[in-house]
Protein backbone atom coordinates (compact mmCIF):
# COMPACT_ATOMS: atom_id res chain seq x y z
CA UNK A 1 81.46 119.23 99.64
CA UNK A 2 79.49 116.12 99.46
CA UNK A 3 77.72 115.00 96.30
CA UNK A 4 75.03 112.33 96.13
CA UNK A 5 74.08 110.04 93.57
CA UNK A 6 71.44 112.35 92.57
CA UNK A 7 73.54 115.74 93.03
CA UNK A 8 74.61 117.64 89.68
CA UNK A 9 78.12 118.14 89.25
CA UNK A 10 79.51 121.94 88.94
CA UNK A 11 79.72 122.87 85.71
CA UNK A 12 82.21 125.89 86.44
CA UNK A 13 84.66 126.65 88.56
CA UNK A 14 82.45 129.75 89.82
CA UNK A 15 79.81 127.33 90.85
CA UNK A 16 82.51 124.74 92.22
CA UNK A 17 83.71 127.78 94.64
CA UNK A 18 80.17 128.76 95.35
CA UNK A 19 79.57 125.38 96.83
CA UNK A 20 82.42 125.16 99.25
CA UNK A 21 82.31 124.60 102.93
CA UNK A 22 82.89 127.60 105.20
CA UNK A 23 86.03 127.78 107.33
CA UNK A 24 85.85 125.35 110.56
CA UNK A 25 88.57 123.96 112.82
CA UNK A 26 92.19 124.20 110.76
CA UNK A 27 90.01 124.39 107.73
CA UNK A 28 90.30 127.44 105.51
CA UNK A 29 88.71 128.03 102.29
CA UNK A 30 91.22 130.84 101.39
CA UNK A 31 93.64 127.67 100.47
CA UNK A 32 92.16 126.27 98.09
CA UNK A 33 92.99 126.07 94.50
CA UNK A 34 94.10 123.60 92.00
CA UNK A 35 95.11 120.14 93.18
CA UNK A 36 97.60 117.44 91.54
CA UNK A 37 96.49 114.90 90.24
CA UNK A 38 96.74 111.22 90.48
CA UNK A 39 95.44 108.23 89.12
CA UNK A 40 94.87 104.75 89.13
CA UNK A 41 94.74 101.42 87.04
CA UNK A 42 94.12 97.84 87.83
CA UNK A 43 92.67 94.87 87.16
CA UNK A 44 90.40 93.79 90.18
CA UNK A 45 90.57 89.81 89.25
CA UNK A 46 94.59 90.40 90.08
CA UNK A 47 95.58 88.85 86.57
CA UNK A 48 99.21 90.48 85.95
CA UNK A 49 98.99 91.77 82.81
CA UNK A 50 101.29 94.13 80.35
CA UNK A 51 98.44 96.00 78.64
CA UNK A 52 97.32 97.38 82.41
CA UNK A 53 100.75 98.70 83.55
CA UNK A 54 100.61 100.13 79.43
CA UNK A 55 97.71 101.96 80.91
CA UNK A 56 98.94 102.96 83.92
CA UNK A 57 102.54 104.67 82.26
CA UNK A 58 100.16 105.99 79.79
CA UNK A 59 97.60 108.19 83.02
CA UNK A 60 101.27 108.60 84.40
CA UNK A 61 102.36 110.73 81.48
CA UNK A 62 98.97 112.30 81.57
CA UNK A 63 99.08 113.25 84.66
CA UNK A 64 101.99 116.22 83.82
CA UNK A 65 100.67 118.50 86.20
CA UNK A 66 101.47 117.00 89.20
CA UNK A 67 102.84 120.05 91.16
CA UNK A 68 106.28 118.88 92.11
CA UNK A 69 108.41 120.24 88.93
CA UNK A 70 111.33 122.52 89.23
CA UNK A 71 112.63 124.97 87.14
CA UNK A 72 114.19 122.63 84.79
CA UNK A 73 111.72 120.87 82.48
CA UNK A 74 113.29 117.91 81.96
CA UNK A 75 113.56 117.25 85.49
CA UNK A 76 110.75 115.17 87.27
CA UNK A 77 108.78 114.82 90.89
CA UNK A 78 109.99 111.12 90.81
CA UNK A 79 106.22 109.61 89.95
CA UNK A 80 105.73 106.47 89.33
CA UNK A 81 103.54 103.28 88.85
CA UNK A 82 103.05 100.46 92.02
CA UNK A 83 102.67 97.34 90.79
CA UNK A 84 102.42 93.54 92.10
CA UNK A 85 105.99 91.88 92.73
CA UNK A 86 107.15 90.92 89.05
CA UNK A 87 108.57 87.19 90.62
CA UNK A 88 109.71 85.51 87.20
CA UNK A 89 111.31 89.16 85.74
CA UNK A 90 113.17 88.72 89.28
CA UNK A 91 114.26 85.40 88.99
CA UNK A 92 115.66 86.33 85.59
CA UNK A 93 117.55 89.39 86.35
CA UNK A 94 118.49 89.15 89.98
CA UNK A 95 121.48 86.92 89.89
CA UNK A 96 120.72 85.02 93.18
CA UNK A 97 117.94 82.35 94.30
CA UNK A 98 114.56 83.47 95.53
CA UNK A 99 112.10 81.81 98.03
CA UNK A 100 109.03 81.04 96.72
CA UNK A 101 107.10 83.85 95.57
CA UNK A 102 105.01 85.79 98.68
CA UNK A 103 107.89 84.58 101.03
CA UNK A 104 110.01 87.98 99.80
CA UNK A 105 109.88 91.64 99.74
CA UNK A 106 111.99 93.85 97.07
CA UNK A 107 112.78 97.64 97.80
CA UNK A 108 114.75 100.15 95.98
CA UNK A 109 117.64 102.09 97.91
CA UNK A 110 118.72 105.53 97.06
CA UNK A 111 122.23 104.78 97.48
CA UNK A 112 125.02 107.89 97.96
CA UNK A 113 127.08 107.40 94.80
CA UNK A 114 130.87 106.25 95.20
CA UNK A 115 130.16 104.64 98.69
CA UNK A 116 131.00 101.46 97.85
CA UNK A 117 129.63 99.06 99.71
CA UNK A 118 129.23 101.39 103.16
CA UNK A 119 125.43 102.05 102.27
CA UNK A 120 123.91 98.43 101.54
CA UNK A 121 126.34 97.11 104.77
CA UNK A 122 124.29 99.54 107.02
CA UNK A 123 121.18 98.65 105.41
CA UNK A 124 121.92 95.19 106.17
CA UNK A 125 122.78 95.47 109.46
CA UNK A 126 120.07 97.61 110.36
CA UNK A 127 117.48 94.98 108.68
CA UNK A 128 119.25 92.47 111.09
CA UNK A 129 118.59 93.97 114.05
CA UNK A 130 114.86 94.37 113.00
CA UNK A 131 115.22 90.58 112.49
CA UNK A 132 114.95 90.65 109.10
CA UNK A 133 117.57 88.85 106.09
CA UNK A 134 118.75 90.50 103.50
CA UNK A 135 118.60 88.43 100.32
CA UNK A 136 120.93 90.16 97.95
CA UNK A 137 121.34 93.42 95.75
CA UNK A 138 121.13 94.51 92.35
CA UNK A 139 121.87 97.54 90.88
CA UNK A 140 119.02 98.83 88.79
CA UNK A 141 119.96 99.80 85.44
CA UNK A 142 118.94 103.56 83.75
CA UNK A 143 119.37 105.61 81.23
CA UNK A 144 121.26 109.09 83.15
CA UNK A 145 120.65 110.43 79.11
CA UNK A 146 116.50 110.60 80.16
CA UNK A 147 117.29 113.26 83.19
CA UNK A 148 117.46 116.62 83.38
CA UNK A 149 120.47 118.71 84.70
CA UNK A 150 119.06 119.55 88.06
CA UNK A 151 118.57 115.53 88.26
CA UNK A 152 122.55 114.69 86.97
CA UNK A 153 123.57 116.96 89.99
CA UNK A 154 122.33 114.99 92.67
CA UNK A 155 121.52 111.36 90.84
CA UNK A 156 121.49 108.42 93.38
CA UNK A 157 123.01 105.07 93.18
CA UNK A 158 120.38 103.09 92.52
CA UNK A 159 119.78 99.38 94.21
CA UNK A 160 117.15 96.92 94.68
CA UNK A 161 117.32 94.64 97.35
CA UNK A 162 115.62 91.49 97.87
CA UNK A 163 114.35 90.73 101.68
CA UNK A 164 113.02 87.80 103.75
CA UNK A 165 110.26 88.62 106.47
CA UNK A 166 112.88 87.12 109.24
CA UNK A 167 115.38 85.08 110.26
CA UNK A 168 112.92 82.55 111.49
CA UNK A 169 111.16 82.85 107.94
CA UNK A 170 114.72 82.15 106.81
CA UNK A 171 115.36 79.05 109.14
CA UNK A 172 112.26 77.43 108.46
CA UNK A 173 112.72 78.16 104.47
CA UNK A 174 116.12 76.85 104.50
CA UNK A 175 115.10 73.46 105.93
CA UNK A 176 112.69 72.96 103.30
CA UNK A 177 115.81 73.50 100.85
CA UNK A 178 113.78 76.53 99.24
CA UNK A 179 116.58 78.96 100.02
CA UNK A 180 120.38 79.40 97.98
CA UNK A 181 122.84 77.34 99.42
C-alpha cells in the first residue's frame, strides 16, 4: 500500500486490512500481521552528542516488542544502538595506540568462553589473509547480574578488536610514525 501526501491514514486496523494489496508473485496477504518495530535517532549535522544516543537507549527500551523474546523475560533479542566510532572513549580504555581516527575499524567478537587465546589467533589470522592488521583486543566489560538465565547458559566471551584497513594502510601509517612502536 502506497500513501501520498494527500492520502488519509487508516484509522483502524479493519480499514488498514481493507486496503491491502492482493496476493501476486511470492506475495501473500494471509501473512500478514503485526510487525517489530524499530527505530531511529540522529543528528543529521553529525555532531556526536550524549543527549542523542540518551534518545536512542530511550526508543530502544520502547521498542519492547520487538518479536525476538524467549520464554524467559529477562532474556533479550540482543538489540542495540549503532553509533559513530567513539575515538577518544577508545583511546582511553583500549590500552594500545590508535591511528588517527577514520584510519581504524572496531568490531565486537562473540568469543567461545575458556578458549583462551584460540579464538582471537584465528581471527587474526584469518584478517591476515584478507590483508587486513589486527590492532589489538579488549575485553568488553558487563554486568552477567543484567541477564536472564536462558542468557547465563550460553553467555559469550566478549571482545572488541581494533582493525587497520591493510597492511599497506599499516606500512604507509607506520612511516609517518602514527602507528605503536
Amino acid at each position: 500500500m502506497v500513501f501520498t501526501p494527500n492520502s488519509a491514514t487508516p484509522d483502524s486496523a479493519a480499514e488498514l486490512e481493507s486496503q491491502k494489496s492482493p496476493g501476486a508473485g511470492l506475495y501473500d496477504p494471509q501473512f500478514e500481521h503485526d510487525a517489530c518495530g524499530v527505530g531511529m535517532v540522529a543528528d543529521l549535522s553529525g555532531r556526536r552528542k550524549h543527549s542523542t544516543v540518551a534518545q536512542a537507549l530511550t526508543v530502544l527500551r520502547n521498542l519492547d516488542h520487538r518479536g525476538a523474546k524467549g520464554a524467559d523475560p529477562e532474556t533479550g533479542d540482543g538489540a542495540g544502538i549503532l553509533t559513530q566510532i567513539p575515538d577518544e572513549f577508545f583511546r582511553a580504555v583500549c590500552g594500545f595506540r590508535l591511528p588517527p581516527p577514520g584510519h581504524y575499524a572496531a568490531g565486537l567478537a562473540f568469543l567461545p568462553p575458556g578458549s583462551g587465546n584460540q579464538a582471537q589467533e584465528r581471527i587474526e589470522e584469518i584478517a591476515r589473509l584478507e590483508s587486513l592488521a589486527v590492532l589489538g583486543w579488549r575485553e568488553v566489560p558487563h554486568d552477567a547480574a543484567a541477564c536472564g538465565a536462558g542468557s547465563l547458559a550460553v553467555l559469550p566471551r566478549l571482545a572488541a578488536i581494533r582493525r587497520i584497513d591493510s597492511w599497506r594502510s599499516w606500512h604507509r601509517l607506520g612511516q609517518e610514525g602514527l602507528l605503536p612502536a
